[in-house]
Protein backbone atom coordinates (compact mmCIF):
# COMPACT_ATOMS: atom_id res chain seq x y z
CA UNK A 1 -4.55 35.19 6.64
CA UNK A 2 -6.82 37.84 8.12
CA UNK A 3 -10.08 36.19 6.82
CA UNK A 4 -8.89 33.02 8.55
CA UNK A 5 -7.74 35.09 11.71
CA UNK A 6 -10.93 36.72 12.17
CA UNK A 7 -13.11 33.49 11.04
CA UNK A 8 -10.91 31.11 13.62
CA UNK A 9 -9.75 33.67 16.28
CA UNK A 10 -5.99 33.38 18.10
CA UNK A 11 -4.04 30.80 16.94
CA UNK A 12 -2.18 30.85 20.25
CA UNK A 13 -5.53 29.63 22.00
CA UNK A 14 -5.85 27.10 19.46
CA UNK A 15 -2.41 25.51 20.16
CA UNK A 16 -0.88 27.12 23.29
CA UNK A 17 1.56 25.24 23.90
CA UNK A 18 3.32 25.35 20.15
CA UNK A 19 2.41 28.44 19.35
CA UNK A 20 4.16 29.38 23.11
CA UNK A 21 6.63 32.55 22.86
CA UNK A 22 8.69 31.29 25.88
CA UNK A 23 9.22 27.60 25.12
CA UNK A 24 11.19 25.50 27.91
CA UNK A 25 13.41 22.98 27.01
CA UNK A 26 10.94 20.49 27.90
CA UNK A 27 8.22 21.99 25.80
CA UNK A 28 10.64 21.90 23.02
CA UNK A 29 11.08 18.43 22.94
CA UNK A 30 8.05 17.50 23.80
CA UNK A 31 7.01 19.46 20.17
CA UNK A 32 9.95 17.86 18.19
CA UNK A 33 8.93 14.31 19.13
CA UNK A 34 4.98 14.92 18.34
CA UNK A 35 6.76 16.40 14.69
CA UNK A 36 8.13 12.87 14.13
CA UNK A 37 4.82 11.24 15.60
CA UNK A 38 2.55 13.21 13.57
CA UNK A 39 4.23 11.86 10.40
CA UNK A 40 1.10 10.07 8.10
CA UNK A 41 -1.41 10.30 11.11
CA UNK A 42 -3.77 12.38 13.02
CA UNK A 43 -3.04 14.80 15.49
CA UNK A 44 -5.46 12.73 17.88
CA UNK A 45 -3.15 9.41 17.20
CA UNK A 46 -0.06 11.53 17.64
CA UNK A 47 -1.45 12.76 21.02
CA UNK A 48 -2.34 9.21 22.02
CA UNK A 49 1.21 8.36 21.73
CA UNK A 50 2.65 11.30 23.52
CA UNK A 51 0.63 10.54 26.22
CA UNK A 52 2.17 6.99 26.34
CA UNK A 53 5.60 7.95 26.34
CA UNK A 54 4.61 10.55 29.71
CA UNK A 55 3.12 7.91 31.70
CA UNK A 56 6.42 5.69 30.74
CA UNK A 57 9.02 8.80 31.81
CA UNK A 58 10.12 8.48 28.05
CA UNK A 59 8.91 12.33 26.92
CA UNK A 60 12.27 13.12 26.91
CA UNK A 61 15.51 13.27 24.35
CA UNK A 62 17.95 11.95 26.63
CA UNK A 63 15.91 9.24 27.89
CA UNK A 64 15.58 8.53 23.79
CA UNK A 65 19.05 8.81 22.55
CA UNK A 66 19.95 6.18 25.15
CA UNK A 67 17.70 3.84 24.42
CA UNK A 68 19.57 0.49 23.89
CA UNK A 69 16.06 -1.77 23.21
CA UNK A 70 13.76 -0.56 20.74
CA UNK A 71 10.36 -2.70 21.41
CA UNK A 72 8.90 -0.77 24.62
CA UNK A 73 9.19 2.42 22.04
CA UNK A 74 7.32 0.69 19.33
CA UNK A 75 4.80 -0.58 21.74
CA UNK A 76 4.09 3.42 23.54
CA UNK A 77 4.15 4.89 20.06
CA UNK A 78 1.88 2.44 18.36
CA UNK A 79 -1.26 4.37 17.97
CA UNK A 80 0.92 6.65 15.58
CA UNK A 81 1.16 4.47 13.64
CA UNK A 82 4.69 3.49 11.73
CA UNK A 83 5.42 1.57 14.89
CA UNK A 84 8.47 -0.23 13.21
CA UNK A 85 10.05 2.80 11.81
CA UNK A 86 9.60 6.17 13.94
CA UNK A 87 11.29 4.89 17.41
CA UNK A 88 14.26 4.76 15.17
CA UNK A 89 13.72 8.07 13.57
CA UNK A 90 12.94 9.17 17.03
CA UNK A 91 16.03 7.50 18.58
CA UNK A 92 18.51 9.20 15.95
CA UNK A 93 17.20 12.71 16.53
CA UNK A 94 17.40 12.50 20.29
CA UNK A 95 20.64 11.33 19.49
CA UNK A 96 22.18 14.18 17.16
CA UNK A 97 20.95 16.38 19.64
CA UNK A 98 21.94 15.27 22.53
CA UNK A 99 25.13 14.21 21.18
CA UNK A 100 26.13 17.49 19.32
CA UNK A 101 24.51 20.02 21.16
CA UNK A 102 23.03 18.91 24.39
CA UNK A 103 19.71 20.29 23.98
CA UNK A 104 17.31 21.96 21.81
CA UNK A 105 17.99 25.00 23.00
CA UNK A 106 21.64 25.23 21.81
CA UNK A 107 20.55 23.72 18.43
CA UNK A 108 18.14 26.64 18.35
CA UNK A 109 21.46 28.88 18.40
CA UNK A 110 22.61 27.77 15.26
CA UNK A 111 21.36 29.39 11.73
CA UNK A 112 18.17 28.55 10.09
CA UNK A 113 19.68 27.20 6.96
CA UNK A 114 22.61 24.88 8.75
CA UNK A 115 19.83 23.55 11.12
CA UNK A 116 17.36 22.52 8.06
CA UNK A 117 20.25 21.00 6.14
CA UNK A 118 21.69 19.31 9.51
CA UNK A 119 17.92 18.07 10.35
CA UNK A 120 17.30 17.06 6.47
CA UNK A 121 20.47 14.54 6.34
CA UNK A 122 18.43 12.32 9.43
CA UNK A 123 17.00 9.28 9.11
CA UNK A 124 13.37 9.88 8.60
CA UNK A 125 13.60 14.01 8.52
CA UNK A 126 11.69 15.06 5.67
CA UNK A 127 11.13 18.45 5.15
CA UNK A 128 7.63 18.68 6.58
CA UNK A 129 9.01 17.04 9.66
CA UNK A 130 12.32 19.52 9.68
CA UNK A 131 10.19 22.51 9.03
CA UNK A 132 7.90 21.63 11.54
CA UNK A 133 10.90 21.11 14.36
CA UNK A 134 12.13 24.68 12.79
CA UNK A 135 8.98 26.40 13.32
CA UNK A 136 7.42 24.88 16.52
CA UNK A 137 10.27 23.74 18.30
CA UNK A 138 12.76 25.61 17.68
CA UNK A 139 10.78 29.18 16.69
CA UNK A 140 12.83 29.56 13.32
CA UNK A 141 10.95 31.25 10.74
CA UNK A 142 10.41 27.84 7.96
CA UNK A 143 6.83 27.81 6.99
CA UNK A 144 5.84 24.18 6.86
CA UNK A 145 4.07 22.88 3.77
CA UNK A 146 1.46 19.75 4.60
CA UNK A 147 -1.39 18.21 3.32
CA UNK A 148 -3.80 20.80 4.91
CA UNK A 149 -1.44 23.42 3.48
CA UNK A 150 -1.74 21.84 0.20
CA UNK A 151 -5.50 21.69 0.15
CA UNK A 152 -5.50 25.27 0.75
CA UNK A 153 -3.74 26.13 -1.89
CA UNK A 154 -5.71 24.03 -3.81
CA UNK A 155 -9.02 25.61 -2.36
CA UNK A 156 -8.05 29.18 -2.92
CA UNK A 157 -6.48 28.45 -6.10
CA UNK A 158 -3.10 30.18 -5.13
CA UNK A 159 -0.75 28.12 -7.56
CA UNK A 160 -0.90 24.93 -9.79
CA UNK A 161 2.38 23.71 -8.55
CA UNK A 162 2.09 21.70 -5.81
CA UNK A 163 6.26 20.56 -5.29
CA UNK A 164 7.17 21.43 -1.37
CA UNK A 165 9.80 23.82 -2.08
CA UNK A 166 7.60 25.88 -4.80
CA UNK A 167 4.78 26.05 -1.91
CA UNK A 168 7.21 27.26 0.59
CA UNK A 169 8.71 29.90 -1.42
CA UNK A 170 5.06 30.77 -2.49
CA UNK A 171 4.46 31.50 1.78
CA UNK A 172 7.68 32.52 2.44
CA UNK A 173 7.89 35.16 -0.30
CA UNK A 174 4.27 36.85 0.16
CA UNK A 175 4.87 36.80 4.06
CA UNK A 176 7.35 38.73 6.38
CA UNK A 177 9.76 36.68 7.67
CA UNK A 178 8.55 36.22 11.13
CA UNK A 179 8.06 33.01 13.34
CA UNK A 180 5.15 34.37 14.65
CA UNK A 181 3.00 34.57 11.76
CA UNK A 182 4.40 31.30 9.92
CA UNK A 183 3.07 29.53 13.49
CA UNK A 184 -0.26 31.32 13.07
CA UNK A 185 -1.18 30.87 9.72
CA UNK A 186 0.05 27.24 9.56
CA UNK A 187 -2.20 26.55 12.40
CA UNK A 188 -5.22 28.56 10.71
CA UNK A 189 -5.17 26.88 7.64
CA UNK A 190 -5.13 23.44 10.18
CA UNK A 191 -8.28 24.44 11.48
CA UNK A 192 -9.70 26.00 8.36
C-alpha cells in the first residue's frame, strides 16, 4: 500500500469524485450506476455511457426505476457494452432503492452485511458490482476484488487462491477496517 501510495500519489486526486468524503445524493448515484456500467468494460466505455445518460436527464435513480420502455436505455448505455442486459440490471436497482428506501442515502443507514446480502439477491449484482456500490457509493468498508485486484495478487505473489471471497478476506484481514483505505488502495492497485 505505501509503495503504491508514494509511487502513484493521492488516490483522492486520482478519482475525486469516488474517493469524495462528503458524497451527495447525486454523486451517489451517479457512482452506483457507473458500478453496473463498468461491468466487463473499460472505465473509458463506462464514462462514455454516463455521459449519455446526462445529456438525456437519465443520471438519475428515479428517472430509472420508472422507466416503462427499455430501448432509449439500451441505446445511451451502448458503448458499455451489455446493451441488452444492464438497463435491466440498472432498472431493478433504481427500483429497490427507490422503492424501499427512497434514496441511497437511507440505504447507506442500514448495516454492511444486510446491504451486501440485500444488493447480492438483484438481478445482475455480483459481488464485484455490490462491493463496489458498498465502497464507492455508499462508503461501507467492502474491499472490492476485480481483475486488476487479481493481477496484483498475482504480481506480488500474495496467495494462490484466486476465489473472490478468499481475496477479500485476504484484504480485509491484513487491513483496518476503514472505508478510507479500502477506496485508496483499490484505486492504487487500478492505476498500478
Amino acid at each position: 500500500y505505501w509503495r503504491l501510495l508514494e509511487k502513484h500519489g493521492d488516490p483522492k486526486i486520482l478519482w475525486p469524485q469516488w474517493c469524495a468524503k462528503n458524497k451527495d445524493e447525486r454523486l451517489r448515484e451517479i457512482v452506483a450506476v457507473g458500478a453496473f456500467l463498468t461491468q466487463r468494460t473499460s472505465w473509458h466505455n463506462a464514462d462514455l455511457a454516463l455521459r449519455n445518460l446526462k445529456r438525456e436527464g437519465f443520471l438519475s435513480l428515479k428517472k430509472l426505476a420508472n422507466l416503462t420502455d427499455l430501448s432509449t436505455l439500451r441505446e445511451l448505455i451502448k458503448p458499455a457494452g451489455f446493451y441488452q442486459t444492464k438497463p435491466q440490471r440498472l432498472m431493478n436497482f433504481a427500483q429497490f432503492v427507490t422503492g424501499e428506501y427512497r434514496s441511497l442515502t437511507r440505504l447507506k443507514k442500514e448495516g454492511l452485511d444486510g446491504i451486501r446480502s440485500r444488493l447480492l439477491k438483484l438481478y445482475g449484482v455480483g459481488p464485484e458490482t455490490a462491493d463496489t456500490i458498498l465502497l464507492y457509493s455508499l462508503d461501507k468498508p467492502s474491499f472490492v476484488i476485480d481483475e486488476y485486484t487479481k493481477r496484483f495478487v498475482q504480481k506480488e505473489n500474495l496467495t494462490q487462491n484466486f476465489a473472490y471471497s478468499d481475496l477479500k478476506n485476504l484484504f480485509e484481514k491484513n487491513l483496518s477496517q476503514d472505508t478510507e483505505i479500502y477506496q485508496n488502495y483499490h484505486i492504487l492497485i487500478i492505476v498500478d
